[in-house]
Protein backbone atom coordinates (compact mmCIF):
# COMPACT_ATOMS: atom_id res chain seq x y z
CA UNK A 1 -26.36 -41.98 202.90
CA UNK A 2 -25.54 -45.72 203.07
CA UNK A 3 -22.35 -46.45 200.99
CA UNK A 4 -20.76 -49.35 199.86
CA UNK A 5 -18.13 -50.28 196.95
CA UNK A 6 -21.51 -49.87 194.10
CA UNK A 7 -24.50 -48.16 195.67
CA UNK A 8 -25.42 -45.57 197.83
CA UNK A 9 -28.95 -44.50 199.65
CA UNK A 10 -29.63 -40.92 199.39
CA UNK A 11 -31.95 -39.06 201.72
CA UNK A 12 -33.25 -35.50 201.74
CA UNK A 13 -35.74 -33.27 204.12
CA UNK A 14 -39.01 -32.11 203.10
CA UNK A 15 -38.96 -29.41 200.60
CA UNK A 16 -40.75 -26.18 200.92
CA UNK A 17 -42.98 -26.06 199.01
CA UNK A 18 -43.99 -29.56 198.83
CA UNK A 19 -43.37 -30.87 195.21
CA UNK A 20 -44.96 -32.35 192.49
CA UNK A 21 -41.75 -34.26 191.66
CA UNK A 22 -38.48 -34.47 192.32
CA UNK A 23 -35.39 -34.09 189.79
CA UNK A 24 -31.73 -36.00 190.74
CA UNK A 25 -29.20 -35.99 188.97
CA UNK A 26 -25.85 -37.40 189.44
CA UNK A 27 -22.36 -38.30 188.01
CA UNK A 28 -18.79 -38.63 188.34
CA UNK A 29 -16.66 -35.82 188.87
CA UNK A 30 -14.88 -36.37 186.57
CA UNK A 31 -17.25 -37.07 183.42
CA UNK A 32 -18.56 -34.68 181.44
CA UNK A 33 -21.76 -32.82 182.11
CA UNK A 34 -23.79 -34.16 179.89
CA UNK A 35 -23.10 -38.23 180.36
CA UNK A 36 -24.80 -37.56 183.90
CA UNK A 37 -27.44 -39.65 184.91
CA UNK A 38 -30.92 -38.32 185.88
CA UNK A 39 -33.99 -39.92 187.68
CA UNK A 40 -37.54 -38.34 188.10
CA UNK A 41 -39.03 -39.61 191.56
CA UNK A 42 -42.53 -38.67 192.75
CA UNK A 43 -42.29 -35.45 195.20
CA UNK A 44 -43.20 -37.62 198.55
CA UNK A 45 -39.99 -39.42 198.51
CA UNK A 46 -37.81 -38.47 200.67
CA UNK A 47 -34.68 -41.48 199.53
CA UNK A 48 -33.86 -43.26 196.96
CA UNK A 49 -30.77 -45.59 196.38
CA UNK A 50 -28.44 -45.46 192.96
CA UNK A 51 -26.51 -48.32 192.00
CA UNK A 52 -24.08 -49.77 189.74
CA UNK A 53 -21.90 -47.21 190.53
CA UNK A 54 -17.89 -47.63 190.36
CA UNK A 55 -16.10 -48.47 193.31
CA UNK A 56 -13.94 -45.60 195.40
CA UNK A 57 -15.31 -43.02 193.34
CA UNK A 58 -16.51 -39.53 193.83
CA UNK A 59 -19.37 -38.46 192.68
CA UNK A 60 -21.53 -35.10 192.13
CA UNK A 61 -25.18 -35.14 193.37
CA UNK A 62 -27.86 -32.67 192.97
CA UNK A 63 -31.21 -32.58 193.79
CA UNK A 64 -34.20 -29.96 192.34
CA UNK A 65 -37.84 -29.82 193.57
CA UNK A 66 -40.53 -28.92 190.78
CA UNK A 67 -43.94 -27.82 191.81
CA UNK A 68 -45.94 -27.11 188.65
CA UNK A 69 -43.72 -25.05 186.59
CA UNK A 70 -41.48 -23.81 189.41
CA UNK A 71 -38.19 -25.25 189.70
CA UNK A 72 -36.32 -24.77 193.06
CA UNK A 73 -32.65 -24.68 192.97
CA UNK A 74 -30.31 -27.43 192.96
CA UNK A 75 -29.37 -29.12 196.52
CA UNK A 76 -25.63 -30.12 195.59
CA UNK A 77 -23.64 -32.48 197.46
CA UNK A 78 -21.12 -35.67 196.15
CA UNK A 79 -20.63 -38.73 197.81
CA UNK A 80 -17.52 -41.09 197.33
CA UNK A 81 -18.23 -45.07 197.29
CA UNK A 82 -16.07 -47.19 199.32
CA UNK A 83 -12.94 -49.74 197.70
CA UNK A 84 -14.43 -53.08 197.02
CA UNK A 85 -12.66 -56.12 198.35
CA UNK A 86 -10.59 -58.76 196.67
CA UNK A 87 -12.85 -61.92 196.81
CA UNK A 88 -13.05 -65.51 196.39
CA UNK A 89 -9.64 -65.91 199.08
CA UNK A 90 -8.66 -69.63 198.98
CA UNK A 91 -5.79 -71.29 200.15
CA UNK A 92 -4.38 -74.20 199.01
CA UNK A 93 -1.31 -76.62 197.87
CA UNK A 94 -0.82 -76.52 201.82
CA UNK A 95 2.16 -78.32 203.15
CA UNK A 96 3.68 -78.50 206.35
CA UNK A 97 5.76 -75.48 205.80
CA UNK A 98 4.01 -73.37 203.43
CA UNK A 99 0.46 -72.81 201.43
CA UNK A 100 -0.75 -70.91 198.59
CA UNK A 101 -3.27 -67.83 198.70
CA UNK A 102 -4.98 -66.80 196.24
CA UNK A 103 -7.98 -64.54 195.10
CA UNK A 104 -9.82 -62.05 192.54
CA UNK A 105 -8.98 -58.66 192.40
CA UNK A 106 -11.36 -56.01 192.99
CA UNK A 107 -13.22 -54.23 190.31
CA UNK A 108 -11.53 -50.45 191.63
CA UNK A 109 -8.29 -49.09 190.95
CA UNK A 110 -5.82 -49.73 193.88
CA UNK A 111 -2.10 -49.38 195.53
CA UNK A 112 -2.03 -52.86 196.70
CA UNK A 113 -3.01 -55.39 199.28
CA UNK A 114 -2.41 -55.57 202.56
CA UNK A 115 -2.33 -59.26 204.05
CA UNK A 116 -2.68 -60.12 207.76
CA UNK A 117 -2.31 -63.53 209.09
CA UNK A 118 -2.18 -65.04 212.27
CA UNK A 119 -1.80 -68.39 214.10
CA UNK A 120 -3.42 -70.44 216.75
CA UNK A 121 -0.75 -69.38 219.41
CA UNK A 122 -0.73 -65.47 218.80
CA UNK A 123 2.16 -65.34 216.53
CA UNK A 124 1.43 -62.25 213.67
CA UNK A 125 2.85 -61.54 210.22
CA UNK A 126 1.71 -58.41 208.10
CA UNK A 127 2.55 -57.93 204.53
CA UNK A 128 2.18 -55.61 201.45
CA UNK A 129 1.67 -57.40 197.93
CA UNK A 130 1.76 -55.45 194.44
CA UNK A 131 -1.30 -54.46 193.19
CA UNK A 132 -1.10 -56.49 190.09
CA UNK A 133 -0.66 -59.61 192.15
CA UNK A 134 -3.49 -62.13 192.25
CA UNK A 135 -1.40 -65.16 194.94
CA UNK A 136 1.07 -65.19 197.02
CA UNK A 137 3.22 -68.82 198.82
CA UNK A 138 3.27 -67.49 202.20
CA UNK A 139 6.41 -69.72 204.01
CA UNK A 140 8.05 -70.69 206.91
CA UNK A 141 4.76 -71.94 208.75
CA UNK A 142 4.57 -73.77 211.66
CA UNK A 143 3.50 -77.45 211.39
CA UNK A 144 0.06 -78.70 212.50
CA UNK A 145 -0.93 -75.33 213.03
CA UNK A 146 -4.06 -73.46 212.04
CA UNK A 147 -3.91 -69.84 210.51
CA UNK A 148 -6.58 -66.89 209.87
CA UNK A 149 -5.76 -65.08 206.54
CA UNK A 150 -7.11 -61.26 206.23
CA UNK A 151 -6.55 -59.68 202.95
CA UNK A 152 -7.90 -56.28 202.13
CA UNK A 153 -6.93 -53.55 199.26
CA UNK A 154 -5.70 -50.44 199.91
CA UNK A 155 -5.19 -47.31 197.54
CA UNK A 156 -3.76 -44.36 199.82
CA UNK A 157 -5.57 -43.97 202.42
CA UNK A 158 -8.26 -45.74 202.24
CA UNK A 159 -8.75 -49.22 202.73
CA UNK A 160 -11.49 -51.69 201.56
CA UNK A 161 -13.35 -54.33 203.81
CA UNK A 162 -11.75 -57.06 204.73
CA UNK A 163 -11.86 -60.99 202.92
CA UNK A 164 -10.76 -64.00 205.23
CA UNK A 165 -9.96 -67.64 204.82
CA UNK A 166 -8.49 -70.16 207.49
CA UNK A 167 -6.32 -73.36 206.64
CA UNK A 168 -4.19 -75.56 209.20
CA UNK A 169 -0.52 -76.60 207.72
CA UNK A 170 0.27 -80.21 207.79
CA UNK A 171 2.76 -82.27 209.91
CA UNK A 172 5.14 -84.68 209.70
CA UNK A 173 3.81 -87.90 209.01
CA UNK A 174 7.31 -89.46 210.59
CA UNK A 175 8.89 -87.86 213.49
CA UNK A 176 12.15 -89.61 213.23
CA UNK A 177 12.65 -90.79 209.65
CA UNK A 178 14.48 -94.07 209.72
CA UNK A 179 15.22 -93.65 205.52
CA UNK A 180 14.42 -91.29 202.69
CA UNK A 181 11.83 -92.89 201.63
CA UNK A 182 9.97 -91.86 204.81
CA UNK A 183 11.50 -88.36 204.81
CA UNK A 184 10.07 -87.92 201.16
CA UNK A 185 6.68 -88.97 202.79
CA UNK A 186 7.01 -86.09 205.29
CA UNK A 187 7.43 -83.61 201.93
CA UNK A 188 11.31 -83.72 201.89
CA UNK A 189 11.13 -83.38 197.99
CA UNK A 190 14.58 -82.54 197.09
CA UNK A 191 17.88 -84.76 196.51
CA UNK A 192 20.17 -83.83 199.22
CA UNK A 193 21.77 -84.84 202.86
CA UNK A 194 19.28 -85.53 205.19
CA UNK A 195 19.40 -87.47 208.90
CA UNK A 196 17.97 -90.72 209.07
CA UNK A 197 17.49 -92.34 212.80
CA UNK A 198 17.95 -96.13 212.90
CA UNK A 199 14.44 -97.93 213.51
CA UNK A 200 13.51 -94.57 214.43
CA UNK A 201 15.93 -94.21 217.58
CA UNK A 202 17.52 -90.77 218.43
CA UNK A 203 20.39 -92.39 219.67
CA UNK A 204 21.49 -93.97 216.18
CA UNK A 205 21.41 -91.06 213.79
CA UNK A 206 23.19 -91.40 210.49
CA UNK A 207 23.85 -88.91 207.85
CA UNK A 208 22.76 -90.10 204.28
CA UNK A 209 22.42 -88.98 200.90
CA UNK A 210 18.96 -89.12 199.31
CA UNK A 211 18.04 -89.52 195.65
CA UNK A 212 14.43 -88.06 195.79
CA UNK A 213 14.27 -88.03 192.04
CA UNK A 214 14.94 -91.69 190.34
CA UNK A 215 12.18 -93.65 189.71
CA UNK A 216 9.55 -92.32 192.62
CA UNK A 217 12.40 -91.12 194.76
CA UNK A 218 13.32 -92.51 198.20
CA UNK A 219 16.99 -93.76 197.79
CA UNK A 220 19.62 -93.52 200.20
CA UNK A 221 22.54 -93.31 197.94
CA UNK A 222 25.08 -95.67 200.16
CA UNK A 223 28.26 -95.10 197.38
CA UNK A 224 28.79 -93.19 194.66
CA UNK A 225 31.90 -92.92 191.99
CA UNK A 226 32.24 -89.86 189.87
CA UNK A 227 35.34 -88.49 189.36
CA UNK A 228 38.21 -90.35 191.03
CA UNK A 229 39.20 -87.67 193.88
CA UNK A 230 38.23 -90.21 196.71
CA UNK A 231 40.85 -93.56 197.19
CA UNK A 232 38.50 -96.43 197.24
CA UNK A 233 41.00 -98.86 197.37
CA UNK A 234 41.04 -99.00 201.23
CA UNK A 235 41.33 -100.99 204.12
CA UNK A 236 38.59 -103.26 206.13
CA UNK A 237 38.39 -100.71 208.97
CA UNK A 238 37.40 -97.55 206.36
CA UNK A 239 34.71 -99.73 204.35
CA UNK A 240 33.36 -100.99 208.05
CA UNK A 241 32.64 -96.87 209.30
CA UNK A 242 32.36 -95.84 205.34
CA UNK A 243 34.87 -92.68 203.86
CA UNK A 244 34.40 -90.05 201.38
CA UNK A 245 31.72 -86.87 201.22
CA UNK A 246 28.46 -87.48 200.65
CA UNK A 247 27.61 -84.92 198.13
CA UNK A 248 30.97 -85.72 195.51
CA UNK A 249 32.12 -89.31 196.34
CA UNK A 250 31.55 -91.80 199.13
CA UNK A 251 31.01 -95.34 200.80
CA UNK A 252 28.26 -95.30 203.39
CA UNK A 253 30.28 -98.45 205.59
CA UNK A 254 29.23 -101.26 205.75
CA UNK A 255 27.92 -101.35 209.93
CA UNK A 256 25.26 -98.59 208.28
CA UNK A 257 24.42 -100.31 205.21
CA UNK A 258 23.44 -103.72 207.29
CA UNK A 259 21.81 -101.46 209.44
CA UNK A 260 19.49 -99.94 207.42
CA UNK A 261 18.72 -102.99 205.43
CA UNK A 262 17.69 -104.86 208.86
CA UNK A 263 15.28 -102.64 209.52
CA UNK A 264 12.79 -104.76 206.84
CA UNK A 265 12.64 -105.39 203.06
CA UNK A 266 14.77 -103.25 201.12
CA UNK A 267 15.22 -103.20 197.19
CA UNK A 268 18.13 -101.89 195.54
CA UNK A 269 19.10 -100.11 192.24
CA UNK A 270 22.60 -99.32 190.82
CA UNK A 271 22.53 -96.32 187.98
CA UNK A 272 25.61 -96.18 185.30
CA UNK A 273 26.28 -93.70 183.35
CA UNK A 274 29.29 -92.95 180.44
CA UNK A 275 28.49 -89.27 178.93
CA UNK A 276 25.13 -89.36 177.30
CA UNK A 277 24.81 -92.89 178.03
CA UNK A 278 22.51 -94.73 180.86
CA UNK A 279 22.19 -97.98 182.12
CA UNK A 280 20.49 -99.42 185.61
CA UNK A 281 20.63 -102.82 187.57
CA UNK A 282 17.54 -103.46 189.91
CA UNK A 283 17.16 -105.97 192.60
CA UNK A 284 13.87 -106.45 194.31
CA UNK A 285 15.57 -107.81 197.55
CA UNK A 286 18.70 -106.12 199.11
CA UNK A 287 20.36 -106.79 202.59
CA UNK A 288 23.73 -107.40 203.94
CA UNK A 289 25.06 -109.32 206.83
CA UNK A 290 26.45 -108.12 210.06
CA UNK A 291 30.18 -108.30 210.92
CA UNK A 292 29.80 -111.80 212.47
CA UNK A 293 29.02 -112.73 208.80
CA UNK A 294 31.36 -110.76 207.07
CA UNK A 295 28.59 -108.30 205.57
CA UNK A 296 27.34 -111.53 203.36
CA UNK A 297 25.46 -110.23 199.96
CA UNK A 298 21.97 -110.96 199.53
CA UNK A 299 19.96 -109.56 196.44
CA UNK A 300 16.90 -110.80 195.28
CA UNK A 301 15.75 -110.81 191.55
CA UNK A 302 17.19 -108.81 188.88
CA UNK A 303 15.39 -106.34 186.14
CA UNK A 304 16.76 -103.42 184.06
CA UNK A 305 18.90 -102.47 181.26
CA UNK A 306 22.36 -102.77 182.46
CA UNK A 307 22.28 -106.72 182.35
CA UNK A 308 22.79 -109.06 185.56
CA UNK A 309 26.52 -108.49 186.88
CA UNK A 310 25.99 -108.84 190.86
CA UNK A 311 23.61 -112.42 190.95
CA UNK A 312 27.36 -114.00 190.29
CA UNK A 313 28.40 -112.56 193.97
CA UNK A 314 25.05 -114.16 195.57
CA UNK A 315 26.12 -115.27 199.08
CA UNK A 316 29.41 -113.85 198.98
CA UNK A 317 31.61 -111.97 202.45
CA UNK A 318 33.05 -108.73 201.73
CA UNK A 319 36.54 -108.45 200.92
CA UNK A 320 38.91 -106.33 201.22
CA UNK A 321 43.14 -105.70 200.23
CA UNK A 322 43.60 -106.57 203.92
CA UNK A 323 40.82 -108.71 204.64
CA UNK A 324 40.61 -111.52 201.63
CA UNK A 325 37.50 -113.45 202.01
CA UNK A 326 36.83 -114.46 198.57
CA UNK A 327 37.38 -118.33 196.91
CA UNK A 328 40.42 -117.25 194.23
CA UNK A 329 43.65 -118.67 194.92
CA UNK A 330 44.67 -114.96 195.10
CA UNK A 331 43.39 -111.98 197.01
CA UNK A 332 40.96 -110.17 194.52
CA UNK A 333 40.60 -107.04 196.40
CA UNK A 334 44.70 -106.82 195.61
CA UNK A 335 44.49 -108.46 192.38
CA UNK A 336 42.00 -105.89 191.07
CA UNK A 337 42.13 -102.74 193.12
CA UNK A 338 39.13 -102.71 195.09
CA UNK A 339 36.87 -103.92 198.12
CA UNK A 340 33.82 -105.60 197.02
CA UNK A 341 31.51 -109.32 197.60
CA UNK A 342 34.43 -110.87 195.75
CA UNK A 343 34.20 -114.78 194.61
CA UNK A 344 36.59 -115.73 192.12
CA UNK A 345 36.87 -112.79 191.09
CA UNK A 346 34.31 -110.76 189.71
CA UNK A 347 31.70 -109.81 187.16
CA UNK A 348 31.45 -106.49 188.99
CA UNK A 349 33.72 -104.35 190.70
CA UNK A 350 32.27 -100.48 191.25
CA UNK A 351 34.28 -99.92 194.22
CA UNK A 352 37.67 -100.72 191.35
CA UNK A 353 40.21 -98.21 190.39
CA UNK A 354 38.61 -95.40 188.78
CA UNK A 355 39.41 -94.75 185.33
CA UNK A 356 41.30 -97.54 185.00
CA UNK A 357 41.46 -99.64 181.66
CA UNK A 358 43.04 -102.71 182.55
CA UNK A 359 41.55 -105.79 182.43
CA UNK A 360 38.82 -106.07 185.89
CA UNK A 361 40.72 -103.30 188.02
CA UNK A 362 38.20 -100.87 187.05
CA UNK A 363 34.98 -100.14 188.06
CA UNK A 364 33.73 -102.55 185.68
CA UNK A 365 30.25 -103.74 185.35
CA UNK A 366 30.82 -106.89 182.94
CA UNK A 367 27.41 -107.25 181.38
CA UNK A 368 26.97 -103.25 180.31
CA UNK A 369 30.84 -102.46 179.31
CA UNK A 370 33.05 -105.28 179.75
CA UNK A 371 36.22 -105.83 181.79
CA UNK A 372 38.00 -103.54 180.29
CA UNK A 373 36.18 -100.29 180.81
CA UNK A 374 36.13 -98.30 183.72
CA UNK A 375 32.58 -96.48 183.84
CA UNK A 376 33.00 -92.87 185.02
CA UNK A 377 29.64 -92.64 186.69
CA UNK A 378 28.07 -94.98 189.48
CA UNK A 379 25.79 -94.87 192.14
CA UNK A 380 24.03 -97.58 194.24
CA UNK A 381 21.21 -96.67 196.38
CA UNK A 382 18.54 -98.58 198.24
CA UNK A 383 15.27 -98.07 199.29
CA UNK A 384 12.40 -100.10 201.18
CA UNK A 385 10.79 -102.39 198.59
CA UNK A 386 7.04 -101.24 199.56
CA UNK A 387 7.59 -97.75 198.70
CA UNK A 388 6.62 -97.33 195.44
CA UNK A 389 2.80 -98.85 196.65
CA UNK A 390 2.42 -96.63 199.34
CA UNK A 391 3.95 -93.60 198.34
CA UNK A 392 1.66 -94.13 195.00
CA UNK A 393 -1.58 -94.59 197.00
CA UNK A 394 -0.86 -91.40 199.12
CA UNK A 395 -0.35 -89.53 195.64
CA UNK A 396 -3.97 -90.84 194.48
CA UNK A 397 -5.46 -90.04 198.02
């Protein structure tokens, strides 16, 4: 008998006599007697095939030979269809690192699954998935690297054919990320330190915190203020090589910062936040000098919610307590407790004395809150200004 997960062929010998027609009969074993299924064939057959039968399920055949009004007696014997497969195996949502598999379950009882899958270079990974499970995120892949997917059901010992699907993971669209902008292109999704490389060279690495989330993602964070544990109120050399921990609080320095921003058109966008309240300052042009200059401010044109604090320090060298390159008859960075693009003085001073109240020695932002109100939350971050375009046409695509 041929058998598969719904039908089976049934064959038989000649009977002796020959007959005028032939009697089967057949059901599960375990129905009851009298919900079995019968079919009258003409006597010459010698096979016929029943279907629509349950899948890995025994059943009870018998077979009588009538010739006139003599009945032989029963042939018994009981076949057991196979396990059906899952079908319909697809993967998809495939990423460098990782891809989704899914299918439909098989019609027949099981234990579970048993998944196989293997790459291009002979690497092999076997696993066992619950029966009630219809998908599975396999992880870890290799990059750029095609896979063969076998799934197949199992229930104890026997197993059902197999079903098979093939996908090839992605790779990195950079190799060296040179911001996080391009290492959210590669499918770094999640705020967090990451390693950017200058222009893309090995040799100038830089540790940076990136702000996947905020309006498309793609910001490297270059200071934050939070909670008043870091000093701020430093010297020339510390805001030069930048201080602090980039996941609490931190200056980038000011060598990275014009850096990065050399390495083309970069936008930037300072959020502000006191409890329950929000408020952001965006520039659509962001760059800073190199040393030679004095890390001169340049910022391009201003939209948001926060009002426009920084256009005032257009143009302006970086100061700092010991360095004072601003135009006040005093030193601002002593006057008011901080190290920023001072002129005379400020309408802005986020790296000022945290939490403090008195009049521009805060980290004041004097369009949102005033002089006199330190704002507990700040972060500025930059980002190249084309990345909203691209990264929204590779969404669409």
């Amino acid at each position: 008998s041929q058998l598969t997960s719904s039908s089976v062929n049934v064959t038989w010998s000649d009977p002796s006599p020959p007959a005028d027609r032939l009697i089967l009969t057949y059901s599960r074993r375990d129905e009851e007697e009298e919900e079995a299924q019968q079919v009258t064939l003409d006597g010459t057959r010698r096979h016929t095939s029943l279907t629509g039968l349950q899948p890995a399920t025994e059943y009870l055949v018998s077979l009588v030979a009538v010739h006139g009004t003599i009945s032989s007696e029963p042939v018994l014997g009981s076949i057991t269809t196979v396990l059906d497969p899952p079908t319909n195996l697809t993967a998809s949502e495939v990423t460098r690192r990782s891809a989704l598999l899914s299918w439909a379950p098989p019609v027949g009882e099981i234990e579970n699954y048993i998944m196989t899958y293997r790459s291009t270079d002979g690497s092999r990974k076997e696993l066992i998935v619950d029966a009630e499970d219809t998908w599975i995120r396999l992880e870890g892949l290799s990059e750029t690297t095609e896979y063969t997917v076998h799934l197949q059901a199992a229930q104890n010992a026997v197993r059902s054919g197999l079903v098979s699907t093939t996908f090839t993971t992605g790779g990195r669209v950079f190799a060296n990320p040179q911001d996080c902008a391009q290492h959210l292109m590669n499918g770094d999704t999640l705020s967090g330190v990451y390693t950017i490389s200058i222009n893309g060279d090995l040799s100038q690495r830089v540790p940076v915190y990136c702000d996947m989330t905020t309006d498309g993602g793609g910001w490297i964070v270059f200071q934050r203020r939070q909670n008043g544990l870091t000093d701020f109120f430093r010297k020339w050399a510390d805001y030069r090589v930048g201080f602090g921990n980039l996941e609490d609080e931190f200056w980038l320095g000011l060598d990275n910062i014009h850096k990065i921003t050399s390495q083309g058109r970069y936008e930037l966008r300072i959020d502000m936040r006191d409890g329950q309240e929000a408020a952001y300052a965006y520039y659509d042009k962001f760059s800073i000098g190199d040393s030679r200059s004095l890390y001169k401010l340049r910022i391009g044109d201003y939209n948001g919610t926060s009002g426009d604090s920084l256009t005032y320090h257009q143009g302006r060298p970086f100061s700092t307590k010991d360095r004072d390159n601003d135009v006040a008859v005093t030193n601002c960075a002593m006057s008011y407790k901080g190290a920023w693009w001072y002129k005379n003085c400020h309408r802005t001073n986020l790296n000022g004395k945290y939490g403090e109240s008195r009049h521009s020695q805060g980290i004041n932002w004097y369009h949102w809150k005033g002089h006199e109100f330190s704002i507990p939350f700040v972060e500025m971050k930059m980002r190249p200004y084309n990345h909203r375009n691209i990264s929204g046409r590779k969404r669409r695509s």
